[in-house]
C-alpha atoms as a PDB file:
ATOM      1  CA  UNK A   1     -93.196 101.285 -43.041  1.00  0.00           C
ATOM      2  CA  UNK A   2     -92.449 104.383 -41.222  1.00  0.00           C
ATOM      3  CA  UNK A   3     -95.409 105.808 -39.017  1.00  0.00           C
ATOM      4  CA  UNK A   4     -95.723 109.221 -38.535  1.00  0.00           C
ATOM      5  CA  UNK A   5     -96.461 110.193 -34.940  1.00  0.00           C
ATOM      6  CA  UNK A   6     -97.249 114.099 -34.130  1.00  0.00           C
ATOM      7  CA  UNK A   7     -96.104 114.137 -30.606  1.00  0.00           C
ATOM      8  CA  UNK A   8     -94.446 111.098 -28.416  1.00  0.00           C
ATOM      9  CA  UNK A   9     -96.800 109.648 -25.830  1.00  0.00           C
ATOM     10  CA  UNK A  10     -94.983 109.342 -22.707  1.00  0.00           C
ATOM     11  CA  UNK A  11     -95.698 107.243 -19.711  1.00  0.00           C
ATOM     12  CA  UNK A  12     -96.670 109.943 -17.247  1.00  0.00           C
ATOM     13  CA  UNK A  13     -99.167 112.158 -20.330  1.00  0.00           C
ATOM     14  CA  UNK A  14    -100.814 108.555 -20.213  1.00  0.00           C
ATOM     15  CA  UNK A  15    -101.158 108.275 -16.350  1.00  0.00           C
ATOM     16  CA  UNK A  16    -102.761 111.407 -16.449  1.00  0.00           C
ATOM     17  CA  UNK A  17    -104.915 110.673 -18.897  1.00  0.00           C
ATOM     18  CA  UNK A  18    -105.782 107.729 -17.190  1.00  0.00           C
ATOM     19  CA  UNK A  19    -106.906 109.799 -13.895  1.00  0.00           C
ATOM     20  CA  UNK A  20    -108.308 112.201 -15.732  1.00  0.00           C
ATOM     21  CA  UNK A  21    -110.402 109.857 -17.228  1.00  0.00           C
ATOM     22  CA  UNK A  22    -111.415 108.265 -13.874  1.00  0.00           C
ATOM     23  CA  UNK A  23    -112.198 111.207 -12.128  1.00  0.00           C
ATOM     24  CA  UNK A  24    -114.364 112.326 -14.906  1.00  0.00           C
ATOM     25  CA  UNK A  25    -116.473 109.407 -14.542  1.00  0.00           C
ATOM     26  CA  UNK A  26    -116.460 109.603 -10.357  1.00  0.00           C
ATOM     27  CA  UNK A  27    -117.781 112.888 -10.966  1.00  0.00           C
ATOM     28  CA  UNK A  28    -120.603 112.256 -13.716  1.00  0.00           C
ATOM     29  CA  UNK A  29    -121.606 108.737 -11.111  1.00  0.00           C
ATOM     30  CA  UNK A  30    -121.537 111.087  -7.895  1.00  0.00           C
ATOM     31  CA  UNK A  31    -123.768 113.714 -10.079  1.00  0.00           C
ATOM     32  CA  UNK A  32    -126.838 110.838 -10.909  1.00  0.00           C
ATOM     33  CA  UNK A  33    -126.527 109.048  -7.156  1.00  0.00           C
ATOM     34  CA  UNK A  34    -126.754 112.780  -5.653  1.00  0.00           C
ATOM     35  CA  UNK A  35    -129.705 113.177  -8.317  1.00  0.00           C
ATOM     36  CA  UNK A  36    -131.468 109.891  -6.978  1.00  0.00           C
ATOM     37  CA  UNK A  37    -131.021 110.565  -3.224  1.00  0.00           C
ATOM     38  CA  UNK A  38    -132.656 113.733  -3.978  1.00  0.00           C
ATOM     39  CA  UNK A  39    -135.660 112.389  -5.025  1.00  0.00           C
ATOM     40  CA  UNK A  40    -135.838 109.883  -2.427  1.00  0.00           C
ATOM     41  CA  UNK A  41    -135.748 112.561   0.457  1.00  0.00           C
ATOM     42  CA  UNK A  42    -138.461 114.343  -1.086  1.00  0.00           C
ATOM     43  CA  UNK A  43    -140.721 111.769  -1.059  1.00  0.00           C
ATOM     44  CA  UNK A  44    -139.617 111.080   2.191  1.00  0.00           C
ATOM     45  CA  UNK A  45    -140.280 114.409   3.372  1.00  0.00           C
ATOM     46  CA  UNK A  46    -143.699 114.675   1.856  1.00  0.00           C
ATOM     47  CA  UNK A  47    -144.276 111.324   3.767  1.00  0.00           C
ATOM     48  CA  UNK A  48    -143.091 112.730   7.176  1.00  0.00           C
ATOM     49  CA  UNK A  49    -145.659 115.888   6.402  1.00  0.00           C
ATOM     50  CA  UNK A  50    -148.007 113.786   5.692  1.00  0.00           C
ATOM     51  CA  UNK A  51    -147.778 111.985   8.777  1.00  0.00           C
ATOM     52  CA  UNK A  52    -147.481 114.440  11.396  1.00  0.00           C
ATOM     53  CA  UNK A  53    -149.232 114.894  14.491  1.00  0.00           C
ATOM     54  CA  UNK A  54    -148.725 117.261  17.495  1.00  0.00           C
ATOM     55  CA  UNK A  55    -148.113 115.843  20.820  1.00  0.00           C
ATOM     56  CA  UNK A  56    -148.192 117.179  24.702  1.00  0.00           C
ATOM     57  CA  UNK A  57    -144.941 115.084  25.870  1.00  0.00           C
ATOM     58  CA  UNK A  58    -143.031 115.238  28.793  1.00  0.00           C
ATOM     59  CA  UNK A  59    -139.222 115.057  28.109  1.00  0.00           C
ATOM     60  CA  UNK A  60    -137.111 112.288  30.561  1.00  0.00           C
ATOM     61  CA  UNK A  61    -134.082 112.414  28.989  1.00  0.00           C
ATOM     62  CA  UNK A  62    -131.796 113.177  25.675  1.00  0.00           C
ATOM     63  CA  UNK A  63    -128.894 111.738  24.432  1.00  0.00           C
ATOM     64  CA  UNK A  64    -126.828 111.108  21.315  1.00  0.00           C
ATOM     65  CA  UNK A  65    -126.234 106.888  21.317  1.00  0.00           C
ATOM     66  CA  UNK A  66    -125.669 104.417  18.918  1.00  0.00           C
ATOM     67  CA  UNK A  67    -129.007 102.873  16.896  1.00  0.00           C
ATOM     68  CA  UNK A  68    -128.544  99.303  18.363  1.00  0.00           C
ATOM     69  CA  UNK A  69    -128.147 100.849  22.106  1.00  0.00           C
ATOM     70  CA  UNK A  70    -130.979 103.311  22.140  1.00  0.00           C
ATOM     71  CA  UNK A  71    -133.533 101.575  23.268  1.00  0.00           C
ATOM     72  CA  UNK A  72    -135.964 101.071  20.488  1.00  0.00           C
ATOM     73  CA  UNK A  73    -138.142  97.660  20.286  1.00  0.00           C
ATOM     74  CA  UNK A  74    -136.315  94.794  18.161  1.00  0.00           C
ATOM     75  CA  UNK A  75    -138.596  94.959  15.269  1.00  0.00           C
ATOM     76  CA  UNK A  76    -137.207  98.883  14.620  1.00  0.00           C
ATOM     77  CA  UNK A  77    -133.823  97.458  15.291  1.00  0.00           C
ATOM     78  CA  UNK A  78    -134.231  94.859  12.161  1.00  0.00           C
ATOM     79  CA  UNK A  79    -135.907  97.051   9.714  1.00  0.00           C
ATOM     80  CA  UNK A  80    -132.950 100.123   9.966  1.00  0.00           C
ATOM     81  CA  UNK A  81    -130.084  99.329   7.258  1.00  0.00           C
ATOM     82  CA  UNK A  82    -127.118  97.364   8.748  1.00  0.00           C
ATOM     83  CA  UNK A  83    -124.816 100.696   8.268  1.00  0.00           C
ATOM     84  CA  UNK A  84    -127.217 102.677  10.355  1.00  0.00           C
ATOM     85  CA  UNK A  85    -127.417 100.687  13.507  1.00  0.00           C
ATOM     86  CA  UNK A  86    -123.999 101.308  14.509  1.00  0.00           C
ATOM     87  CA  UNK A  87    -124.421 105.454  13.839  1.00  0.00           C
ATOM     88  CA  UNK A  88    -125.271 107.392  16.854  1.00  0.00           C
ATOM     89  CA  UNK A  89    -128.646 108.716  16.605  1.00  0.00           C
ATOM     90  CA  UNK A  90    -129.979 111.622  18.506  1.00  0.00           C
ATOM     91  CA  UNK A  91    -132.596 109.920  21.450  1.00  0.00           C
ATOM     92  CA  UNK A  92    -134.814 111.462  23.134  1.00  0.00           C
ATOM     93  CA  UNK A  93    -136.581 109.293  25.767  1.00  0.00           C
ATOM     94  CA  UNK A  94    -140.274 110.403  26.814  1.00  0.00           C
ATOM     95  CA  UNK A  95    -143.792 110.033  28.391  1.00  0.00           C
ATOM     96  CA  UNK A  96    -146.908 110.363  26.536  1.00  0.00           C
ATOM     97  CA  UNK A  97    -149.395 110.064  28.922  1.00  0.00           C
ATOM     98  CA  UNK A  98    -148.166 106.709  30.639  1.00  0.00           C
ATOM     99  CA  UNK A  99    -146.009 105.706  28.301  1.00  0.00           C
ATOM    100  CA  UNK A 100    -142.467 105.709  28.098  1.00  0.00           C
ATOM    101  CA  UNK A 101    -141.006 105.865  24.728  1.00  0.00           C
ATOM    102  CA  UNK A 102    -138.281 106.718  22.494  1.00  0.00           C
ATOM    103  CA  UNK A 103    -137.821 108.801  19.801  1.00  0.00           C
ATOM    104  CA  UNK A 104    -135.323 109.956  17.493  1.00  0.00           C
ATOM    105  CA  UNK A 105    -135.282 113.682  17.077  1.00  0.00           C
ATOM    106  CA  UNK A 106    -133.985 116.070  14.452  1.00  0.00           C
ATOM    107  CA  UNK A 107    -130.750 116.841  14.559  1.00  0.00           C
ATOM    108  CA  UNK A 108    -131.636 120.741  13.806  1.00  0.00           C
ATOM    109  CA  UNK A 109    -133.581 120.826  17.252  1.00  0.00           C
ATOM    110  CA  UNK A 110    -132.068 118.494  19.337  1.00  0.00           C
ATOM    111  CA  UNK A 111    -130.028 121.160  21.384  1.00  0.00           C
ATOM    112  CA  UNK A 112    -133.602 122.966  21.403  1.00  0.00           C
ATOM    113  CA  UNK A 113    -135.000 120.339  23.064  1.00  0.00           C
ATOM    114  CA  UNK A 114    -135.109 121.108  27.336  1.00  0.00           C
ATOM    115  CA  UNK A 115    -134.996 118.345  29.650  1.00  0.00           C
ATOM    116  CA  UNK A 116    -137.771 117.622  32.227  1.00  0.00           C
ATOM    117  CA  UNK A 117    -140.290 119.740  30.573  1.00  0.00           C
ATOM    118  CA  UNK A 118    -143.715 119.277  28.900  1.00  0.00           C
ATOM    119  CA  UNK A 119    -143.669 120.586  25.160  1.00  0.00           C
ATOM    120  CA  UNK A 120    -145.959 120.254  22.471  1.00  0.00           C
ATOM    121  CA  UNK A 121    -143.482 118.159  19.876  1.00  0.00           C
ATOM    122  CA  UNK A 122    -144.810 117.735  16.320  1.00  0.00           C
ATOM    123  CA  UNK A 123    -144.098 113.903  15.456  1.00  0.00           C
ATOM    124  CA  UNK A 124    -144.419 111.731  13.003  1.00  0.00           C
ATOM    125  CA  UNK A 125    -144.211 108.308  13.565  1.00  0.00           C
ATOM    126  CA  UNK A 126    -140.799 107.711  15.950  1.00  0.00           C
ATOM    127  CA  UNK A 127    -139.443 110.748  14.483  1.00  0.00           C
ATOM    128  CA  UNK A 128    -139.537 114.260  16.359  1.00  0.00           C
ATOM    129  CA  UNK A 129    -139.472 117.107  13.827  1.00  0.00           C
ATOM    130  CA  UNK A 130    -140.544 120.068  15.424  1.00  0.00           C
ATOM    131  CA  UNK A 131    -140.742 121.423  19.566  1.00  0.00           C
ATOM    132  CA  UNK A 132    -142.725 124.182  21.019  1.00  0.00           C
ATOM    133  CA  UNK A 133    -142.340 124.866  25.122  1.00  0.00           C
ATOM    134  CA  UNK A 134    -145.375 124.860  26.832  1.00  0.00           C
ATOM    135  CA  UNK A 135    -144.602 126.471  29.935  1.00  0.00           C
ATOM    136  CA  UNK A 136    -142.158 128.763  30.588  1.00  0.00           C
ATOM    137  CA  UNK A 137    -139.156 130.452  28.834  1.00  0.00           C
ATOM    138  CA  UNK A 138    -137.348 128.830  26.116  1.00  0.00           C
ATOM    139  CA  UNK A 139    -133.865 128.011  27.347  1.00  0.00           C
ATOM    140  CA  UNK A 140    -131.191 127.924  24.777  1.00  0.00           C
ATOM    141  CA  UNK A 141    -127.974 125.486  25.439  1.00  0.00           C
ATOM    142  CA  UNK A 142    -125.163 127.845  26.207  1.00  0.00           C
ATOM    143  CA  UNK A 143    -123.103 129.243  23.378  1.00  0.00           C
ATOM    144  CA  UNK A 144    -119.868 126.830  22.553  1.00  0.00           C
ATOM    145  CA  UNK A 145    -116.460 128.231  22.988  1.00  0.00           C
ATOM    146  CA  UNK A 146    -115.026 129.199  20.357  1.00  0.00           C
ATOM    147  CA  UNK A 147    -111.257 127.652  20.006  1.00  0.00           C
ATOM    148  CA  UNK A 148    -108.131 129.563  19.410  1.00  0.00           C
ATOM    149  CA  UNK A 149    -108.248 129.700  15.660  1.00  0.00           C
ATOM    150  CA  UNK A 150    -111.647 131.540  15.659  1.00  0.00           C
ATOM    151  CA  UNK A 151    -110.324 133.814  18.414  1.00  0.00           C
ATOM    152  CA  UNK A 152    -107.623 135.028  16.232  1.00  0.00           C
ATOM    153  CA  UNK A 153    -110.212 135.268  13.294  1.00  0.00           C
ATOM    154  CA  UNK A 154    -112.256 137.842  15.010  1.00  0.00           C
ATOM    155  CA  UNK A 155    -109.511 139.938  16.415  1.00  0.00           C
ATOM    156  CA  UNK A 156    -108.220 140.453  13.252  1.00  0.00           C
ATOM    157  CA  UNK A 157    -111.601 140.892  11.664  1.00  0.00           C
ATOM    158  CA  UNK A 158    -112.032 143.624  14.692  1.00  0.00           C
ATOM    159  CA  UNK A 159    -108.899 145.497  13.887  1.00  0.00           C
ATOM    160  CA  UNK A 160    -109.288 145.151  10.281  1.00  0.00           C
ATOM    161  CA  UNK A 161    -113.234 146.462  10.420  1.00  0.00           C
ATOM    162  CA  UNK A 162    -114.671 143.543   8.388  1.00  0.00           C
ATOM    163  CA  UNK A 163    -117.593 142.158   9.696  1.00  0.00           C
ATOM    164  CA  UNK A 164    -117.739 139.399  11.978  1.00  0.00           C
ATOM    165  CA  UNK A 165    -118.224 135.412  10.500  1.00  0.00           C
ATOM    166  CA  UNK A 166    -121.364 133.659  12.045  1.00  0.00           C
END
């Protein structure tokens, strides 16, 4: 018998069909993992708020190093996720009262953060979340340089009249 086909299926209408497929379903899996991680740093964050307390610290020194090579005690070491101990943290090392510690710090502040000063530092647990200068000014890093291609951005944003990106 004779079948009656409306159109011909060809090899490459079926690879696409195929990828379309596949990227369909990356999408929808991407959609319910970004879904679940949501609700995991909420609680997290309501855990950290929870936690909280504000500190008078003096600041030794700060630096971005890997997990394993910041100096944190072996039991901290063991209980981050493999995949985490070889990312590079920000550190900041301090004294609270005698005590020399580490910390990690947010990454939002951790250009905020001035060296060899005492600041009040709102922690919570190893992890710094907020900083607030007790003495003195409140020195902000210098500005980056901007690189060629934002150079050229701006002067034509100048001579065109547009407003300048931040």
């Amino acid at each position: 018998m004779n079948s009656i086909l409306l159109f011909e299926v060809k090899l490459p209408m079926i690879i696409a069909l195929i990828v379309i497929v596949l990227m369909t379903a990356a999408i929808i899996v991407l959609y319910f993992l970004g879904k679940k991680m949501q609700k995991k740093q909420a609680e997290q964050d309501a855990y950290l708020a929870a936690n909280k307390q504000t500190v008078s610290m003096l600041i030794i020194d700060k630096k971005k190093v890997k997990f394993k090579d910041a100096g944190f005690p072996q039991s901290v070491i063991d209980q981050a996720p493999k995949m985490s101990r070889g990312m590079k943290v920000p550190a900041v090392k301090v004294k609270i009262g005698p005590q020399i510690m580490t910390f990690i710090a947010d990454e939002k502040i951790f250009d905020a953060i001035p060296v060899k000063k005492e600041v009040k530092a709102v922690i919570s647990g190893m992890y710094i979340q907020d900083v607030k200068n007790l003495h003195g000014k409140t020195e902000l890093p210098p500005p980056k340089k901007k690189n060629i291609f934002k150079k050229a951005v701006e002067t034509l944003q100048e001579k065109a009249g547009a407003k300048p990106l931040k």
